[in-house]
Protein backbone atom coordinates (compact mmCIF):
# COMPACT_ATOMS: atom_id res chain seq x y z
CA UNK A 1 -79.63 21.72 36.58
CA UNK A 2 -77.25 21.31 39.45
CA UNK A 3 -78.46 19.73 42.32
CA UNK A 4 -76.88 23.06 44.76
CA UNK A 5 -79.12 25.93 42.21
CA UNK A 6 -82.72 25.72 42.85
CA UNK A 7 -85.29 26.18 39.66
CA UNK A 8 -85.22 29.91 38.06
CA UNK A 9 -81.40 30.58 39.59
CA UNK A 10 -78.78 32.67 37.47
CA UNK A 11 -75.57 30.27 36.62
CA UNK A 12 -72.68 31.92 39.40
CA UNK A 13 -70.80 33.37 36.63
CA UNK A 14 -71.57 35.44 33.54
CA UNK A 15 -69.49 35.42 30.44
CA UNK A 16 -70.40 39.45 29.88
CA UNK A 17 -69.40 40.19 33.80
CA UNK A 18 -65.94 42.09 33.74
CA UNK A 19 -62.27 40.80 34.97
CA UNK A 20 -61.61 41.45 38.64
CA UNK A 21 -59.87 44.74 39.14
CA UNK A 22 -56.40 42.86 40.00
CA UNK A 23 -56.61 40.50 36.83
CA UNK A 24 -53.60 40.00 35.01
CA UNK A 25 -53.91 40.13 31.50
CA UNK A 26 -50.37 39.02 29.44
CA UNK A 27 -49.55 39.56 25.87
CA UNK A 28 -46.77 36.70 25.37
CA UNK A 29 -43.23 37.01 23.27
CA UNK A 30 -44.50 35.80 19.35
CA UNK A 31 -48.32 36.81 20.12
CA UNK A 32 -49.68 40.25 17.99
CA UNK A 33 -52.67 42.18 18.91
CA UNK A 34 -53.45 44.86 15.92
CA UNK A 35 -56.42 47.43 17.83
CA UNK A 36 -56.86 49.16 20.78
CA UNK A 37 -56.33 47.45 23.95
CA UNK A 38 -58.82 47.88 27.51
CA UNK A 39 -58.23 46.60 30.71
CA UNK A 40 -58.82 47.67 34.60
CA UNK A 41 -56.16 45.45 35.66
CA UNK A 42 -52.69 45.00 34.52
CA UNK A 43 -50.99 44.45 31.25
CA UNK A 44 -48.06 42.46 30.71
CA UNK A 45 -46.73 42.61 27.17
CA UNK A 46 -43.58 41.02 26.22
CA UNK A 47 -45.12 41.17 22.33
CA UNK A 48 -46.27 43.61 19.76
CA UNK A 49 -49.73 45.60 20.53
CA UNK A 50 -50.16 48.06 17.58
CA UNK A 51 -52.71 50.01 18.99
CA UNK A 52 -53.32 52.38 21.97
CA UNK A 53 -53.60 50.81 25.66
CA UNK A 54 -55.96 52.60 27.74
CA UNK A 55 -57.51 52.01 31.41
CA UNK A 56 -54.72 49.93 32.77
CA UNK A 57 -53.55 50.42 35.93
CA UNK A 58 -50.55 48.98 35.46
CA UNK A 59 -48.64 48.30 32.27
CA UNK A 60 -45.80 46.32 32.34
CA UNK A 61 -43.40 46.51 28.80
CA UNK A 62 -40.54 43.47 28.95
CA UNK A 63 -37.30 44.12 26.93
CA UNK A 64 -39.10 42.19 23.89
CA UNK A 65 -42.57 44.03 24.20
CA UNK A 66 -43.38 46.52 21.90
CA UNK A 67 -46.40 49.16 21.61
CA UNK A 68 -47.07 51.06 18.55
CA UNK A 69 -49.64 53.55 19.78
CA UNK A 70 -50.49 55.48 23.38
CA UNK A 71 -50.58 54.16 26.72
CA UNK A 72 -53.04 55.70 29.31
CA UNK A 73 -52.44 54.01 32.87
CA UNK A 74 -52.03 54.65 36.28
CA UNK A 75 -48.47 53.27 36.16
CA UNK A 76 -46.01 52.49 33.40
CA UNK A 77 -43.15 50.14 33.76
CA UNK A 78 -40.84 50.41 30.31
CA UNK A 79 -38.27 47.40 29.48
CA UNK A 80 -38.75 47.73 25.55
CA UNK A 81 -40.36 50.28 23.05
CA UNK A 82 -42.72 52.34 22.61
CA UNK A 83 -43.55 54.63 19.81
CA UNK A 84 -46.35 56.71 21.03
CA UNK A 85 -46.70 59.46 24.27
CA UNK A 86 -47.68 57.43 27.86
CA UNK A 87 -50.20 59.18 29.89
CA UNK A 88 -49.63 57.93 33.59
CA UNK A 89 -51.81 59.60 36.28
CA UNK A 90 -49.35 58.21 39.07
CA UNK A 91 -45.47 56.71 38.11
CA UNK A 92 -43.73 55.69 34.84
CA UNK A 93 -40.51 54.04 35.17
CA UNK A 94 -37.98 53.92 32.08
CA UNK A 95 -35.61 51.10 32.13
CA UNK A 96 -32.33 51.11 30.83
CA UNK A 97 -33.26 48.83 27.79
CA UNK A 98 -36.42 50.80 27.29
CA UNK A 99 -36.84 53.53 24.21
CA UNK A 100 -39.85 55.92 24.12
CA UNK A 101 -40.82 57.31 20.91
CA UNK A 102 -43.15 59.99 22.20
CA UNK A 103 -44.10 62.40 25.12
CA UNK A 104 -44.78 61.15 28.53
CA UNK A 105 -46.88 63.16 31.12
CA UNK A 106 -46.89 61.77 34.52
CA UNK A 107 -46.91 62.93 38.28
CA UNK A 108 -43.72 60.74 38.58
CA UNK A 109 -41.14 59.36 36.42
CA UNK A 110 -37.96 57.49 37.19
CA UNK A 111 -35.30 57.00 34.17
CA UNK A 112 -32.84 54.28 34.41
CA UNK A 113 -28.94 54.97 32.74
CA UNK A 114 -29.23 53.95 28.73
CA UNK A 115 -33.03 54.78 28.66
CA UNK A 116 -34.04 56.71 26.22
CA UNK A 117 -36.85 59.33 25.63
CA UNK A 118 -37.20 60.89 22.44
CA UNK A 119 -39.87 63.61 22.97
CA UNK A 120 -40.99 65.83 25.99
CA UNK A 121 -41.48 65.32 29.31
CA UNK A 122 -44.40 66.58 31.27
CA UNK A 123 -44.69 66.00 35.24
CA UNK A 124 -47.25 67.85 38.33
CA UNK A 125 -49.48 69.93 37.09
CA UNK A 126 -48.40 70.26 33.64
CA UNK A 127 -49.06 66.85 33.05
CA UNK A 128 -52.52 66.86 34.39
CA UNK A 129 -53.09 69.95 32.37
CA UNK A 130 -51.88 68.47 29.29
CA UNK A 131 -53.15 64.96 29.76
CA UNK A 132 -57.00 66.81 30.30
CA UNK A 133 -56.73 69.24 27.19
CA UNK A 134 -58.30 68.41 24.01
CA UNK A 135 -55.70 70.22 22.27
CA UNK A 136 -52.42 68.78 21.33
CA UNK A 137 -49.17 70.36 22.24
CA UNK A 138 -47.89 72.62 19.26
CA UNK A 139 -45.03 71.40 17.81
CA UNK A 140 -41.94 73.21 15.64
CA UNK A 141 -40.11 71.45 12.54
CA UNK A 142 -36.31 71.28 12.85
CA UNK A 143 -34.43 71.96 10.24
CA UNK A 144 -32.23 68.81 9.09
């Protein structure tokens, strides 16, 4: 017992009490995380997350990150890759070392010279449309 608490206090923090919204969470260069990934706060990744990355409200991809699955944030800042669409309900911003393997919907999006998006871009209302819908986009085979 601490000599500041008096008898039948709670302890000032709680192990089960979640981050503060502007908590910084960072997935370092070498470090993998296989399964989904939850946050309110931001996301640094300069690793490998295989698995989707949802509630952020920022997430911020280095030139070494990569993400093997979806991103739902508010923003999305892309340095490296990402193989899987990016829901953003404000601003994604594709780097020039950055390559997207998937569909992006966003109100915003900003695409640096040698970035690359492989897959379809949906902005406005389109994007909030498509990002609400619990049906996926159709999609037609090319012929090779």
């Amino acid at each position: 017992m601490s000599i500041f608490n008096k008898p039948g206090d709670r302890p000032a923090t709680r192990l089960d009490a979640p981050p503060p919204e502007g908590a910084m969470s960072v997935v370092g260069a070498g470090m993998r995380i296989m399964g989904d990934v939850e946050s309110n706060g931001i996301i640094k990744v300069e690793g490998t997350i295989d698995g989707t990355v949802r509630g952020a409200r920022q997430v911020l991809l280095g030139r070494s990150g990569v993400i093997n699955g979806d991103v739902h944030a508010g923003d999305a800042v892309v340095g490296g890759k990402i193989v899987g669409a990016i829901i953003a309900s404000d601003r994604v911003e594709i780097q020039a070392t950055a390559s997207v393997e998937g569909d992006i919907s966003t109100r915003s999006i900003v695409v640096f010279e040698g970035g690359s998006i492989n897959g379809s871009v949906r902005m406005g209302e389109g994007a909030r449309q498509a990002s609400t819908s619990s049906h996926p986009p159709i999609r037609l085979a090319a012929d090779h």
